[in-house]
C-alpha atoms as a PDB file:
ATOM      1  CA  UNK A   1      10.075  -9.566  -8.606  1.00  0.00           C
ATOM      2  CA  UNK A   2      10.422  -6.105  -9.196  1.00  0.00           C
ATOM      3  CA  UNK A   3      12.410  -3.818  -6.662  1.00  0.00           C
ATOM      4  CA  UNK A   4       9.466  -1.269  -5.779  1.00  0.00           C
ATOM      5  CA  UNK A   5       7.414  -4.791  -5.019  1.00  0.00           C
ATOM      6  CA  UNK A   6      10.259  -6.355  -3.275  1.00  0.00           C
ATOM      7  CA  UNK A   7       9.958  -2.932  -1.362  1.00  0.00           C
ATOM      8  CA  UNK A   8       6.678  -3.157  -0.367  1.00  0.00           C
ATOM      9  CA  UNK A   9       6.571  -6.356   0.768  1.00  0.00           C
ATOM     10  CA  UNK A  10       9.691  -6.003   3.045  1.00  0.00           C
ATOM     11  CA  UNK A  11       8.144  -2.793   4.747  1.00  0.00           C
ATOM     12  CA  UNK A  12       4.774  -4.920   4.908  1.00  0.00           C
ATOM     13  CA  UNK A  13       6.751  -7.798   6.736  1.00  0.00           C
ATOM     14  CA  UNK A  14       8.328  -5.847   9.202  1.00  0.00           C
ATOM     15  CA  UNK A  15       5.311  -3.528   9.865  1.00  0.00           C
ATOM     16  CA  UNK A  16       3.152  -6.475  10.491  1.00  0.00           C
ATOM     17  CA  UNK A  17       6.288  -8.560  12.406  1.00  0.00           C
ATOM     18  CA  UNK A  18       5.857  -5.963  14.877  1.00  0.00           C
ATOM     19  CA  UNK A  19       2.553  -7.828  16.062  1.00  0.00           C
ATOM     20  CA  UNK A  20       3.087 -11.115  16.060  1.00  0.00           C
ATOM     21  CA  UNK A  21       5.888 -13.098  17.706  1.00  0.00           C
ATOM     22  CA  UNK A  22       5.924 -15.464  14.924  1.00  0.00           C
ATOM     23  CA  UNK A  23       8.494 -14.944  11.979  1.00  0.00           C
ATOM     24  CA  UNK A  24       7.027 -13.617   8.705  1.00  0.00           C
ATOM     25  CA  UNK A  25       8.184 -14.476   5.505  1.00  0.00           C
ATOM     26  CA  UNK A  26       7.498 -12.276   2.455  1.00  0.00           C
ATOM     27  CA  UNK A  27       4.882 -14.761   1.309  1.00  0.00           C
ATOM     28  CA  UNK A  28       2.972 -13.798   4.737  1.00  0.00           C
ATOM     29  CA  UNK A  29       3.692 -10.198   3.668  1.00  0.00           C
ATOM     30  CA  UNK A  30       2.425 -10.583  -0.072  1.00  0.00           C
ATOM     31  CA  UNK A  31      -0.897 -12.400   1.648  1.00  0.00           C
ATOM     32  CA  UNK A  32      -1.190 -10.002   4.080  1.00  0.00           C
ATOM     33  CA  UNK A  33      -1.368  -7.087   1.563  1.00  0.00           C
ATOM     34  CA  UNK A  34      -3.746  -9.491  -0.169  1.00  0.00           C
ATOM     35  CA  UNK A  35      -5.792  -9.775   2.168  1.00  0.00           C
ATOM     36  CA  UNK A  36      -5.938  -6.113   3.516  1.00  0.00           C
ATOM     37  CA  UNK A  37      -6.813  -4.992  -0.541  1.00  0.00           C
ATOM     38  CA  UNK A  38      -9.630  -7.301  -0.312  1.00  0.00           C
ATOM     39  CA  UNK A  39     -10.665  -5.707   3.385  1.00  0.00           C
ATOM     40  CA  UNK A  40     -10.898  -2.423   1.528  1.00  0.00           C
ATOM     41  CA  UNK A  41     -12.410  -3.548  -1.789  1.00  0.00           C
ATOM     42  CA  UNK A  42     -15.334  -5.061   0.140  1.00  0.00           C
ATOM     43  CA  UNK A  43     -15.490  -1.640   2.139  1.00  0.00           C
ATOM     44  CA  UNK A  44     -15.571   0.628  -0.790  1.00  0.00           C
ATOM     45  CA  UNK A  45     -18.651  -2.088  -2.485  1.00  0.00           C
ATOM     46  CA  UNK A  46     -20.698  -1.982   0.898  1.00  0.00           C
ATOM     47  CA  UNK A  47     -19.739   2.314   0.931  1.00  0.00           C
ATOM     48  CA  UNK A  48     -21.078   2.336  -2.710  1.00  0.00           C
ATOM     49  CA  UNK A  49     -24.137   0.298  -2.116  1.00  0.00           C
ATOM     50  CA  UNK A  50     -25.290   2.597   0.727  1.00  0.00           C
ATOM     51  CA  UNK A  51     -25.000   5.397  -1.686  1.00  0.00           C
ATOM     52  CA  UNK A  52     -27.314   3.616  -4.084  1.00  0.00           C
ATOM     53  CA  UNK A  53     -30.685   2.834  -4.213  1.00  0.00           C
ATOM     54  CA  UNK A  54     -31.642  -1.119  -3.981  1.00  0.00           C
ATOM     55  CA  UNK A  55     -33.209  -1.357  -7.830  1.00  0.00           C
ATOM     56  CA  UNK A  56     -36.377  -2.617  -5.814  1.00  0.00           C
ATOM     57  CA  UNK A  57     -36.757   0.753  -3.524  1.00  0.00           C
ATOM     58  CA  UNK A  58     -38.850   3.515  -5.152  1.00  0.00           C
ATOM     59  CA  UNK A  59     -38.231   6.968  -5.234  1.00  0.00           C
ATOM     60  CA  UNK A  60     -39.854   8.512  -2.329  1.00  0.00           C
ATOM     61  CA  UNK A  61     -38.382   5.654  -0.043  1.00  0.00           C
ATOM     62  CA  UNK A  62     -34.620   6.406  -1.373  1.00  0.00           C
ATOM     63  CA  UNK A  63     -35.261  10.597  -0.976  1.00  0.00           C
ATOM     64  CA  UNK A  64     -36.460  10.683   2.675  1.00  0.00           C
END
């Protein structure tokens, strides 16, 4: 594992082992940045598909 990475996932454990009461491991760190990547990718889809149109909608429905 590279250093920056080992890095990471060591501020990532004890960021998040300030929640929880149970010990985390780096493996619950590396999932835990997993899983908050995939939070934001789904964000940034459902941000994108407000911003455009359904391919059904027509024009004067999508320019209000």
């Amino acid at each position: 594992m590279s250093e920056p990475k080992e890095q990471f996932l060591e501020q990532t454990r004890r960021f998040w082992q300030e929640q929880t009461d149970r010990p985390l491991s780096v493996e619950d760190a590396r999932q835990i940045a997993a899983n908050v990547t995939g939070l934001f990718h789904v964000l940034a889809e459902w941000a994108a598909a407000e911003v455009r149109p359904h391919p059904n909608e027509t024009k004067e429905r999508v320019s209000r």
